[in-house]
C-alpha atoms as a PDB file:
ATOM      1  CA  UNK A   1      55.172   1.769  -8.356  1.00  0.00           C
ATOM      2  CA  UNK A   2      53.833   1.087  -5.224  1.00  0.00           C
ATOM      3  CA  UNK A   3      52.964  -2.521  -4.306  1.00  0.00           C
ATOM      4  CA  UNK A   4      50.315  -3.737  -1.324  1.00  0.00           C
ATOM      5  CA  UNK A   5      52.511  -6.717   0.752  1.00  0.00           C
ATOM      6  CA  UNK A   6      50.376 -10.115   0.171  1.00  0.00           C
ATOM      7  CA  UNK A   7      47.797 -10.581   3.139  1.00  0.00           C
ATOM      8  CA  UNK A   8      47.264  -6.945   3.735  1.00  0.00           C
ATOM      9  CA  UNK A   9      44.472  -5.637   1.742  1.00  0.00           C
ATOM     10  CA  UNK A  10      43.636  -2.905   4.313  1.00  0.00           C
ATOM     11  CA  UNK A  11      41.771  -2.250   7.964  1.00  0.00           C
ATOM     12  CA  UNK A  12      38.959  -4.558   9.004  1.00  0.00           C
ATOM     13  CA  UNK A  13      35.986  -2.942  10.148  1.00  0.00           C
ATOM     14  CA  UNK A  14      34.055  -4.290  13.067  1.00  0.00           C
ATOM     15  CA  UNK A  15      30.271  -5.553  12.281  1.00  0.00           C
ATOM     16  CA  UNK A  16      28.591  -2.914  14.453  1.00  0.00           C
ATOM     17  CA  UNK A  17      30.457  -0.163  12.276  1.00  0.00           C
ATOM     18  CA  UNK A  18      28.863  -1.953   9.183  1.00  0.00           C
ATOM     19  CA  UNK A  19      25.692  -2.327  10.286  1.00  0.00           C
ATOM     20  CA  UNK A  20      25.411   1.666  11.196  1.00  0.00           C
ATOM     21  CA  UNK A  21      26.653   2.510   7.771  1.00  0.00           C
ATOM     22  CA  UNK A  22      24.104   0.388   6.170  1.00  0.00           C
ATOM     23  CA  UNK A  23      21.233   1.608   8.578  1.00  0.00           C
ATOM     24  CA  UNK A  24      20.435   5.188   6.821  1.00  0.00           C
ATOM     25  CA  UNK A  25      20.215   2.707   3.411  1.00  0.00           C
ATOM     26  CA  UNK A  26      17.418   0.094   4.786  1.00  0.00           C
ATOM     27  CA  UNK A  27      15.581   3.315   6.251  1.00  0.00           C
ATOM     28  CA  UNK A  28      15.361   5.145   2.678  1.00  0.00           C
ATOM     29  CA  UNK A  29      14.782   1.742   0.972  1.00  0.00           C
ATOM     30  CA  UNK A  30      11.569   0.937   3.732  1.00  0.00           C
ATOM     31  CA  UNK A  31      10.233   4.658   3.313  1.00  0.00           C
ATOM     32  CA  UNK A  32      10.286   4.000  -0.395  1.00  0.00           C
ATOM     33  CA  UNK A  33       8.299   0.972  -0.151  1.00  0.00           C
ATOM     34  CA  UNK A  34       6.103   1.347   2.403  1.00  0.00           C
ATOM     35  CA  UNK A  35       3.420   3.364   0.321  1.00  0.00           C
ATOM     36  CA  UNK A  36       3.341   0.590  -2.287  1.00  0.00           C
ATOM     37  CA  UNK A  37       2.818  -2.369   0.309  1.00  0.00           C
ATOM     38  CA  UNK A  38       0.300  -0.351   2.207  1.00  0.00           C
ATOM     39  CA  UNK A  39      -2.210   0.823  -0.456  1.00  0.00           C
ATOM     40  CA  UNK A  40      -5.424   2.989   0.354  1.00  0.00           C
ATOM     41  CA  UNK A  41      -8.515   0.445   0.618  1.00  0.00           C
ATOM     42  CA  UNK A  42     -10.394   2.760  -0.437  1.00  0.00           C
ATOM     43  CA  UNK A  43      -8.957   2.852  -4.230  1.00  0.00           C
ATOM     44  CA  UNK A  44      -9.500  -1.236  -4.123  1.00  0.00           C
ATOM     45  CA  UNK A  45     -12.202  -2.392  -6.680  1.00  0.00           C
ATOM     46  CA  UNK A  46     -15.340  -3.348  -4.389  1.00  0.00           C
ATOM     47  CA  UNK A  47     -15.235  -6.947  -3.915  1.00  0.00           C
ATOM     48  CA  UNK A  48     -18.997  -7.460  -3.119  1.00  0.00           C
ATOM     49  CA  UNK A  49     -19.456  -6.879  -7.052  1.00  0.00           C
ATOM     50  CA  UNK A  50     -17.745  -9.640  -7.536  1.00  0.00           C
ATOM     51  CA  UNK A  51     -19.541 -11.969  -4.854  1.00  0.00           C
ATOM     52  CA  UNK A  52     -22.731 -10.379  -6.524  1.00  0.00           C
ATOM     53  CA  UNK A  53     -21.536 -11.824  -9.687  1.00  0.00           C
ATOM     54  CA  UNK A  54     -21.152 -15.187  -8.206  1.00  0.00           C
ATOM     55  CA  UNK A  55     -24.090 -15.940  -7.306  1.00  0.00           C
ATOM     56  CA  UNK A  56     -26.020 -18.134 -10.340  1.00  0.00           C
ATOM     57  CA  UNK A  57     -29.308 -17.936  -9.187  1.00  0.00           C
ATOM     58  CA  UNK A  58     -31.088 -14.643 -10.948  1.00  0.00           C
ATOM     59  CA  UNK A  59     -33.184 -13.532  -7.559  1.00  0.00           C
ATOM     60  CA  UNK A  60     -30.557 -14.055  -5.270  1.00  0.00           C
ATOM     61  CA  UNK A  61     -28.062 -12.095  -7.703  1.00  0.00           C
ATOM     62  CA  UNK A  62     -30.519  -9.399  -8.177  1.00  0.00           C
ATOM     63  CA  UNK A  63     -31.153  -9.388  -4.531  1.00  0.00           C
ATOM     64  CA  UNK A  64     -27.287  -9.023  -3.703  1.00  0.00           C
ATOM     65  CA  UNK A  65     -27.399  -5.931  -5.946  1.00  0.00           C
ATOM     66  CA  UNK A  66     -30.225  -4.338  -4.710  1.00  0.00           C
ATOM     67  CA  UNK A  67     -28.688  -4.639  -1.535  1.00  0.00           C
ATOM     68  CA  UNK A  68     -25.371  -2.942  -2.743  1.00  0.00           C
ATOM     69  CA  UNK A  69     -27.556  -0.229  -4.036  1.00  0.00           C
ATOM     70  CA  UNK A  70     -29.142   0.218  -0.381  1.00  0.00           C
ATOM     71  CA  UNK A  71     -25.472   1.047   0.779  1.00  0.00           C
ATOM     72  CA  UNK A  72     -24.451   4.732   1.378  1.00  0.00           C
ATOM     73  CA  UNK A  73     -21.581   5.636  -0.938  1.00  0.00           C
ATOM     74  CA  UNK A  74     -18.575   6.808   0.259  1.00  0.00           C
ATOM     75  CA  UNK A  75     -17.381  10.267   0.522  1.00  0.00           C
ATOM     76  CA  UNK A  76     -16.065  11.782  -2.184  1.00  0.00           C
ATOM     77  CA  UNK A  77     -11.786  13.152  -1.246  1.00  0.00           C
ATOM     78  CA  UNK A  78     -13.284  16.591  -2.565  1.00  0.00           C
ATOM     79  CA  UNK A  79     -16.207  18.267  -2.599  1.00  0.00           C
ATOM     80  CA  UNK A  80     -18.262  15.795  -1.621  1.00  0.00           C
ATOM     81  CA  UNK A  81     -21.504  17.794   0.027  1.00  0.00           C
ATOM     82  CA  UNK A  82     -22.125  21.455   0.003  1.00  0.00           C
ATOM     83  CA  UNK A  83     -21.017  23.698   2.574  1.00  0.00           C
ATOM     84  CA  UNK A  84     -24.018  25.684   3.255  1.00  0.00           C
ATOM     85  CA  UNK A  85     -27.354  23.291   3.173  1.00  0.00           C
ATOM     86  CA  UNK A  86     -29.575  24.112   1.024  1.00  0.00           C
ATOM     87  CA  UNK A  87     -33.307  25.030   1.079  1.00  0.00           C
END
């Protein structure tokens, strides 16, 4: 059987040679999370709504919401406006 002498366990490596080993790991875990920490603002619920909804006096609430309504809507990802014009 072969036996290890007591206080040798094996080679030491040097931090540097650690630290480039576990590089190529932090890159793929960043990558992975990077999409989920940076979301599209776009896909966000509108927050005005919510200030809209805020407000407890009936005019100025209505008011807020006609003024959401005066907004132009964002483009749609696809197909959003015709190619040719029309008429």
């Amino acid at each position: 059987m072969f036996r290890v002498r007591s206080g040798i366990t094996g080679a030491r490596l040097p931090p540097v040679a650690v630290g480039l080993a576990l590089a190529p790991v932090l890159i793929v875990l960043i990558a992975t999370l990077a999409p989920v920490a940076v979301k599209d603002t776009r896909l966000a619920p509108r927050s005005e709504f919510a200030e809209c909804l805020a407000i407890a006096e009936s005019q100025g609430r209505l008011a807020c919401y006609d003024a959401l309504a005066k907004e132009k809507l964002p483009m749609p990802a696809k197909g959003g406006e015709p190619i040719l014009p029309s008429g």
